[in-house]
N, C-alpha and C. Protein backbone atom coordinates (compact mmCIF):
# COMPACT_ATOMS: atom_id res chain seq x y z
N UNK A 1 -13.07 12.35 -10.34
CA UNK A 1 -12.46 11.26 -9.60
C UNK A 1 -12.47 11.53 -8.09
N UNK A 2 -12.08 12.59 -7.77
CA UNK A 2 -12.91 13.06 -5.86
C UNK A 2 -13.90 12.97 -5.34
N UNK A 3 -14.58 13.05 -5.99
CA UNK A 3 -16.04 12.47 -5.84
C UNK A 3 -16.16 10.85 -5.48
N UNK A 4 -15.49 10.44 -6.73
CA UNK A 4 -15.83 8.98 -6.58
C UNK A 4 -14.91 8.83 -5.04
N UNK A 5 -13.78 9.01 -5.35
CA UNK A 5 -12.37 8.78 -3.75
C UNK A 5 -14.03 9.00 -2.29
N UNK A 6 -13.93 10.37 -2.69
CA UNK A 6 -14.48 10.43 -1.88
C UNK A 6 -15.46 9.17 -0.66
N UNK A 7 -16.69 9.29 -2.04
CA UNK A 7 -17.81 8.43 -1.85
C UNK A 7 -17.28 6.75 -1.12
N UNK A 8 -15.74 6.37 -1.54
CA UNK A 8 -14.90 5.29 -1.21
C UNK A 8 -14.76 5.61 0.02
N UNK A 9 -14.24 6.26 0.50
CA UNK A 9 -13.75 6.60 1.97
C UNK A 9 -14.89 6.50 2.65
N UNK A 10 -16.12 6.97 2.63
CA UNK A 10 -17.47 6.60 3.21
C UNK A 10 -17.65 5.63 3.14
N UNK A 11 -17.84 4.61 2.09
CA UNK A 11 -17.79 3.50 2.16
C UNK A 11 -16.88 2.41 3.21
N UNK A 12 -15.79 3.16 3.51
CA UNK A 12 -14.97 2.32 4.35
C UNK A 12 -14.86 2.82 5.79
N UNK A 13 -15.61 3.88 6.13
CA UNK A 13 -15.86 4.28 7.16
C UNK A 13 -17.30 3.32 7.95
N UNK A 14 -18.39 2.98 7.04
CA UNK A 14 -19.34 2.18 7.84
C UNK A 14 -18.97 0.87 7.96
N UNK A 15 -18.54 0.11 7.95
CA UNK A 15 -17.53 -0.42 6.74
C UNK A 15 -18.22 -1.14 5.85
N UNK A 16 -17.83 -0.86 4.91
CA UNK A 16 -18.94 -1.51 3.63
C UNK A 16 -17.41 -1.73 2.28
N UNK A 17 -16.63 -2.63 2.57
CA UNK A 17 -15.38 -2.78 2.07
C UNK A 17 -15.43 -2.81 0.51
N UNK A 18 -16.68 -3.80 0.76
CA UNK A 18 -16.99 -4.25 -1.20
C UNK A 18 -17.32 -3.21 -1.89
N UNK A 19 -17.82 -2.21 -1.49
CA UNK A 19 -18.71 -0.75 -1.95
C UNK A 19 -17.12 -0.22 -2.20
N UNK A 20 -16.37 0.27 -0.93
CA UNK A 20 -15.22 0.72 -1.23
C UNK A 20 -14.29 0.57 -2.62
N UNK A 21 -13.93 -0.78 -2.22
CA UNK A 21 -13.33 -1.18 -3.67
C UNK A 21 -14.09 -0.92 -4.69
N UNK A 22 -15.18 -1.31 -4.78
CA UNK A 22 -16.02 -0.69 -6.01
C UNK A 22 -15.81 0.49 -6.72
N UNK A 23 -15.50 1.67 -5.79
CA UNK A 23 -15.84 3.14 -6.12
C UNK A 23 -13.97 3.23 -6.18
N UNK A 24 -13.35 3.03 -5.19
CA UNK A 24 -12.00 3.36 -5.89
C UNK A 24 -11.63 2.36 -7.38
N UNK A 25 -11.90 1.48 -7.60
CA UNK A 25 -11.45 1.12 -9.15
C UNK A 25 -12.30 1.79 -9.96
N UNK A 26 -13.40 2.48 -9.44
CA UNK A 26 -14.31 3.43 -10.70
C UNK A 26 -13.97 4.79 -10.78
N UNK A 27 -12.94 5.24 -9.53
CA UNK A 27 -11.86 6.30 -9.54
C UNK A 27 -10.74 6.01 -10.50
N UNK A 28 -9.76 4.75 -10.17
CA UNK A 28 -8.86 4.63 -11.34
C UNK A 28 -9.28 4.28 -12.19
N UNK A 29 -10.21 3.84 -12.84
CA UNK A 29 -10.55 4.14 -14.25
C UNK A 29 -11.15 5.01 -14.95
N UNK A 30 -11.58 6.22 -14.21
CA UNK A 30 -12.45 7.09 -14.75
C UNK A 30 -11.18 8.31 -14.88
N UNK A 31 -9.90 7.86 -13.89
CA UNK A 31 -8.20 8.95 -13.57
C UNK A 31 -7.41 7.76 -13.14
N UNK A 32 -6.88 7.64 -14.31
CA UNK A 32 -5.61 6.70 -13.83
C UNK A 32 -4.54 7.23 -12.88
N UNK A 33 -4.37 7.96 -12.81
CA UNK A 33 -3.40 8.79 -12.08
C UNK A 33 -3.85 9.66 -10.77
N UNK A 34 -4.63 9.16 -10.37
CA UNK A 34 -5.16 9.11 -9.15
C UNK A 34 -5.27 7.98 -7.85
N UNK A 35 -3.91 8.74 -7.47
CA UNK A 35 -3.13 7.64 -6.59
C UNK A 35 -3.06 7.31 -5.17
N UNK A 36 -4.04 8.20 -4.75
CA UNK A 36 -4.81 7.93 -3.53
C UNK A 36 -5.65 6.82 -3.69
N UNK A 37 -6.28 6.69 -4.42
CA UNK A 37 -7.00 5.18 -4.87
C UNK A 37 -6.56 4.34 -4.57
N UNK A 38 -5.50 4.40 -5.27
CA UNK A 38 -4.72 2.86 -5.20
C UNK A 38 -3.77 2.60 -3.99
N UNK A 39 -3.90 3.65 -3.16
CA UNK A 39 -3.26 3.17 -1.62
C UNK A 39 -4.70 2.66 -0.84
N UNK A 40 -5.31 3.41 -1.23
CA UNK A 40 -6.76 2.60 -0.48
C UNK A 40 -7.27 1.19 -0.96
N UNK A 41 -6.88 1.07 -2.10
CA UNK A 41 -7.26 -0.31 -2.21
C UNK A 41 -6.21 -1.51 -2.02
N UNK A 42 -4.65 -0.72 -1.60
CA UNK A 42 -3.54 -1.98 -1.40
C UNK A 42 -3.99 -1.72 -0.04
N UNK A 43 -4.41 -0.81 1.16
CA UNK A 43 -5.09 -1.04 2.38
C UNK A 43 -5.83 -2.57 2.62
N UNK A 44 -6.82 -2.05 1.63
CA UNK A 44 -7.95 -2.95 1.94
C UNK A 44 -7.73 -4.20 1.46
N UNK A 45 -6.81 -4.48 0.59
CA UNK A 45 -6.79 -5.95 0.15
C UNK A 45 -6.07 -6.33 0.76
N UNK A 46 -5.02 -5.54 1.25
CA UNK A 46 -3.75 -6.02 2.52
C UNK A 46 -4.57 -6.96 3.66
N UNK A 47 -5.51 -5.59 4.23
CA UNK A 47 -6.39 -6.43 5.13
C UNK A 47 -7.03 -7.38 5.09
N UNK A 48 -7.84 -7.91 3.77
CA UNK A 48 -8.50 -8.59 3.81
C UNK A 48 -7.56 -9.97 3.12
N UNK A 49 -6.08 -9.87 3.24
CA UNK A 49 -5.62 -10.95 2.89
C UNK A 49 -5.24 -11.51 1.87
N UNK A 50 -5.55 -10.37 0.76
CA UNK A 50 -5.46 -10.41 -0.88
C UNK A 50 -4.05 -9.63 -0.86
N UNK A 51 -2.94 -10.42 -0.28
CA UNK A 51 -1.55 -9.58 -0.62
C UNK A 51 -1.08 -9.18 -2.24
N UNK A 52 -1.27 -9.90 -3.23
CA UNK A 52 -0.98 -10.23 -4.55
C UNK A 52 -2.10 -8.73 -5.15
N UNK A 53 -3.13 -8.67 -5.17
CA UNK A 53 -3.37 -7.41 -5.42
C UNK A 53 -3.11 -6.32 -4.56
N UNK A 54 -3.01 -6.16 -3.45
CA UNK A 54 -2.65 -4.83 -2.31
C UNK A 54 -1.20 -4.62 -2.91
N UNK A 55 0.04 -5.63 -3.24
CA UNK A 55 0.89 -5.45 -3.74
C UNK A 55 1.21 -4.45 -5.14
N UNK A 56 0.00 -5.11 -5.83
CA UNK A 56 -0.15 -4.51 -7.27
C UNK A 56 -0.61 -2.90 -7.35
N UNK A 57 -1.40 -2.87 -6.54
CA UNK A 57 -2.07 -1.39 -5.92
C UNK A 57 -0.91 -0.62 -5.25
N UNK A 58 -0.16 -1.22 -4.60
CA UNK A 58 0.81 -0.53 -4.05
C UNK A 58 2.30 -0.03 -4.64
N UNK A 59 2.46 -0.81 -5.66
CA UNK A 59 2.84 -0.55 -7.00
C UNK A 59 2.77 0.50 -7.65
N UNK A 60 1.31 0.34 -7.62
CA UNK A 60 0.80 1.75 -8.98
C UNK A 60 0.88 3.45 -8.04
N UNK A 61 0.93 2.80 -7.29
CA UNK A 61 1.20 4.28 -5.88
C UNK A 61 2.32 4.92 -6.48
N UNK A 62 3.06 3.77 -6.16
CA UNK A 62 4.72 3.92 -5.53
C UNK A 62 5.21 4.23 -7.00
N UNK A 63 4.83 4.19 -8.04
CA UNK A 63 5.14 4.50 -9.64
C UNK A 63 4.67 6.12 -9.58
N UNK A 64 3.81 6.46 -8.44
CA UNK A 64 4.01 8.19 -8.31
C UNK A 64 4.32 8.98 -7.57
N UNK A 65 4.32 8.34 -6.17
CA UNK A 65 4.53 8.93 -5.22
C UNK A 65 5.36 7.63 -4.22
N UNK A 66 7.21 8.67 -4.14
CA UNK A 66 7.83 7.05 -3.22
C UNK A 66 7.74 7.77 -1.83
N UNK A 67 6.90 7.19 -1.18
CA UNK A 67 6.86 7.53 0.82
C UNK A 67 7.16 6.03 1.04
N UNK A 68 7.85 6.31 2.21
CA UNK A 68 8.28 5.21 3.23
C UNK A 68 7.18 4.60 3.80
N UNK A 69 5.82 4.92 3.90
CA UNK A 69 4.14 4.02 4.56
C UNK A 69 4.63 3.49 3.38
N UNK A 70 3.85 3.68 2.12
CA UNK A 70 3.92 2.82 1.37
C UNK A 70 4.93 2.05 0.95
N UNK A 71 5.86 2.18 0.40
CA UNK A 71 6.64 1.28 0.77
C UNK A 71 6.93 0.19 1.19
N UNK A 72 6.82 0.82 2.80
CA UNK A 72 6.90 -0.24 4.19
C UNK A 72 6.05 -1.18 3.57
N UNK A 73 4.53 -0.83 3.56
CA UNK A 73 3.28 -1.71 3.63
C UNK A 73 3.48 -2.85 2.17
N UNK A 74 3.93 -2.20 0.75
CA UNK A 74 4.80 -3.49 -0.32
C UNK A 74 5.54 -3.66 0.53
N UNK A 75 6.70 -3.30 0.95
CA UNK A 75 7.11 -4.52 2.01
C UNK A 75 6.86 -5.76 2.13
N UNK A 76 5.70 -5.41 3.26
CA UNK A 76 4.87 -6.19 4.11
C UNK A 76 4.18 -7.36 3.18
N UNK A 77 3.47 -6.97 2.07
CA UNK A 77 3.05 -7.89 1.33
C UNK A 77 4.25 -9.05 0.17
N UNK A 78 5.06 -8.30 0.19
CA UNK A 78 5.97 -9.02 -0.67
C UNK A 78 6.64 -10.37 0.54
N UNK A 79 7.04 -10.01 1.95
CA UNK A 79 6.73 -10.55 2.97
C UNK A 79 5.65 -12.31 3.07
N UNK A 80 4.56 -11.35 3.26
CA UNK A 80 3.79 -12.02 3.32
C UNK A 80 3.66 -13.59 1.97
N UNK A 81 4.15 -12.71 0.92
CA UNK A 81 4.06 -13.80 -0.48
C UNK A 81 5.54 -14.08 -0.85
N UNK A 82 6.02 -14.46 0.51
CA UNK A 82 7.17 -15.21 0.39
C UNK A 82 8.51 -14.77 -0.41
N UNK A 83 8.40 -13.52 -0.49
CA UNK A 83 9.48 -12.91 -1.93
C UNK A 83 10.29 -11.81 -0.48
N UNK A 84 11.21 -12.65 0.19
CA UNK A 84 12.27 -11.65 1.20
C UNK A 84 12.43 -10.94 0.18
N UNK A 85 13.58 -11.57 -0.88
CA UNK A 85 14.65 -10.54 -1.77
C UNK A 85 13.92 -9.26 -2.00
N UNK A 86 12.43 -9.05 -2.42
CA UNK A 86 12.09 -7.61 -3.15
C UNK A 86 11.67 -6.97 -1.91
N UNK A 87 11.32 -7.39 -0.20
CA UNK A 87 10.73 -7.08 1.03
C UNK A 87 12.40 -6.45 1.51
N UNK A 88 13.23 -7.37 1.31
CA UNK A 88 14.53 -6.74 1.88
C UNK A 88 15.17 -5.38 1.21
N UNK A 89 14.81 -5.72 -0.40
CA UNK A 89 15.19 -4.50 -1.16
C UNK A 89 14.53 -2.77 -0.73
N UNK A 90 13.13 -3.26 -0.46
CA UNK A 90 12.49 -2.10 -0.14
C UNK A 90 12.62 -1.76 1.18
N UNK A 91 13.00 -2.52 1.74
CA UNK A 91 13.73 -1.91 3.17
C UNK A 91 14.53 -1.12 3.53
N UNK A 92 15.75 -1.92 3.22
CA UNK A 92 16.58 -1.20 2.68
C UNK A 92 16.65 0.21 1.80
N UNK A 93 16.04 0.75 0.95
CA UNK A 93 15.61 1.76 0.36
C UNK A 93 15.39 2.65 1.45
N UNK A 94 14.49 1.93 2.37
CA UNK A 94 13.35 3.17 3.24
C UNK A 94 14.76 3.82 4.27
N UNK A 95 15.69 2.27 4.37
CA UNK A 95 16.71 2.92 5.28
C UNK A 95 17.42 3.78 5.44
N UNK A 96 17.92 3.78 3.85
CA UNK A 96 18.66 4.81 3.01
C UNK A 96 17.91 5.53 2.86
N UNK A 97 16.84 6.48 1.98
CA UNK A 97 16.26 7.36 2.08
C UNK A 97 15.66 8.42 3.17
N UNK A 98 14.36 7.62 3.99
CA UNK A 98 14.13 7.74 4.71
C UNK A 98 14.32 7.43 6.43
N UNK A 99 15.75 7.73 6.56
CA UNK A 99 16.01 6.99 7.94
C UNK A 99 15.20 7.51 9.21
N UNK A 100 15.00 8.59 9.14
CA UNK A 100 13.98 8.75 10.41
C UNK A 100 13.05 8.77 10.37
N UNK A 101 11.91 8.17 9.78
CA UNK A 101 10.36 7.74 9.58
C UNK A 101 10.18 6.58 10.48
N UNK A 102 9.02 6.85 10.63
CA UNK A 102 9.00 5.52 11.72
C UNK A 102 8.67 4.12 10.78
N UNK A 103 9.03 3.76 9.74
CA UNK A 103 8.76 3.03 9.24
C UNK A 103 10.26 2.21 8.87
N UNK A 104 11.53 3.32 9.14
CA UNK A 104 12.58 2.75 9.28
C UNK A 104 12.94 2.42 10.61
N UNK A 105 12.40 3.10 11.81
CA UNK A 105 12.28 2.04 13.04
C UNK A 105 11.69 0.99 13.17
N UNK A 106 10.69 1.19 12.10
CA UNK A 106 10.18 -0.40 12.53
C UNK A 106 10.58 -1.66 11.69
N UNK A 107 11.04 -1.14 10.62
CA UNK A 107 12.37 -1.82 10.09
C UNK A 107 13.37 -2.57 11.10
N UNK A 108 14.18 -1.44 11.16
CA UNK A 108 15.43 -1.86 12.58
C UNK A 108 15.06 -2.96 13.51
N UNK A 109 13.92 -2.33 14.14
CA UNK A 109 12.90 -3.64 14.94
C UNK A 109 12.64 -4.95 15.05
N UNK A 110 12.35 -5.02 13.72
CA UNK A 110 12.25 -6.76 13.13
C UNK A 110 13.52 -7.04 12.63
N UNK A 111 14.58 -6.31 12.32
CA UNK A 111 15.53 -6.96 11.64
C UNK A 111 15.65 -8.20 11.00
N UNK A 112 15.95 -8.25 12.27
CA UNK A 112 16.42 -9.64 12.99
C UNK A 112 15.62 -10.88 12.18
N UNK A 113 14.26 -10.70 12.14
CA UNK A 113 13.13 -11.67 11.74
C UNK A 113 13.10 -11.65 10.11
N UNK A 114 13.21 -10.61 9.34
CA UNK A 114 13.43 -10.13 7.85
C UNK A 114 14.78 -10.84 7.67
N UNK A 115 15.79 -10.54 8.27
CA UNK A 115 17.19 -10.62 7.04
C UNK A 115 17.56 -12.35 7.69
């Protein structure tokens, strides 16, 4: 499955996005539990505007590893697809947990615009 990650990250370095995604879902399926994948692909679908899967990807992260980036970034997409209540919940979390990450400053920041 490093191999494949790997070969993904090249892919998104020239940028060749579709290749990317390609090779990280042929990472999580070849290692489900290979969860660098699936932050690279809630990246890339984030970016490209596909919140509803970047969400889902960001999900399968956050089911192994809870950091405040990720997090933040479900956040951001839950945000984006109109769902405050689960964007405020995970905020909140990062606040409590992680209060000095910069992801709970940038929390604080918007407040105002979130709650």
């Amino acid at each position: 499955a490093e191999c494949i990650y790997t070969l993904g990250r090249a892919y998104e370095m020239i940028p060749d996005i579709t290749a990317a995604l390609e090779q990280y879902d042929v990472c999580v399926t070849s290692d489900p539990v290979y969860y660098q994948a699936y932050y690279r692909i809630g990246i890339l679908k984030k970016q490209e505007g596909f919140y509803e899967d970047a969400a889902s990807a960001f999900q399968k992260y956050h089911s192994y590893r809870k950091e405040a980036e990720n997090m933040y970034l479900l956040g951001e997409c839950y945000l984006s697809m109109d769902d405050k209540d689960r964007a405020i919940s995970l905020f909140q979390e990062i606040l409590s947990r992680f209060p000095e990450s910069p992801q709970a400053e940038e929390i604080l920041n918007k407040q105002e615009q979130v709650w």
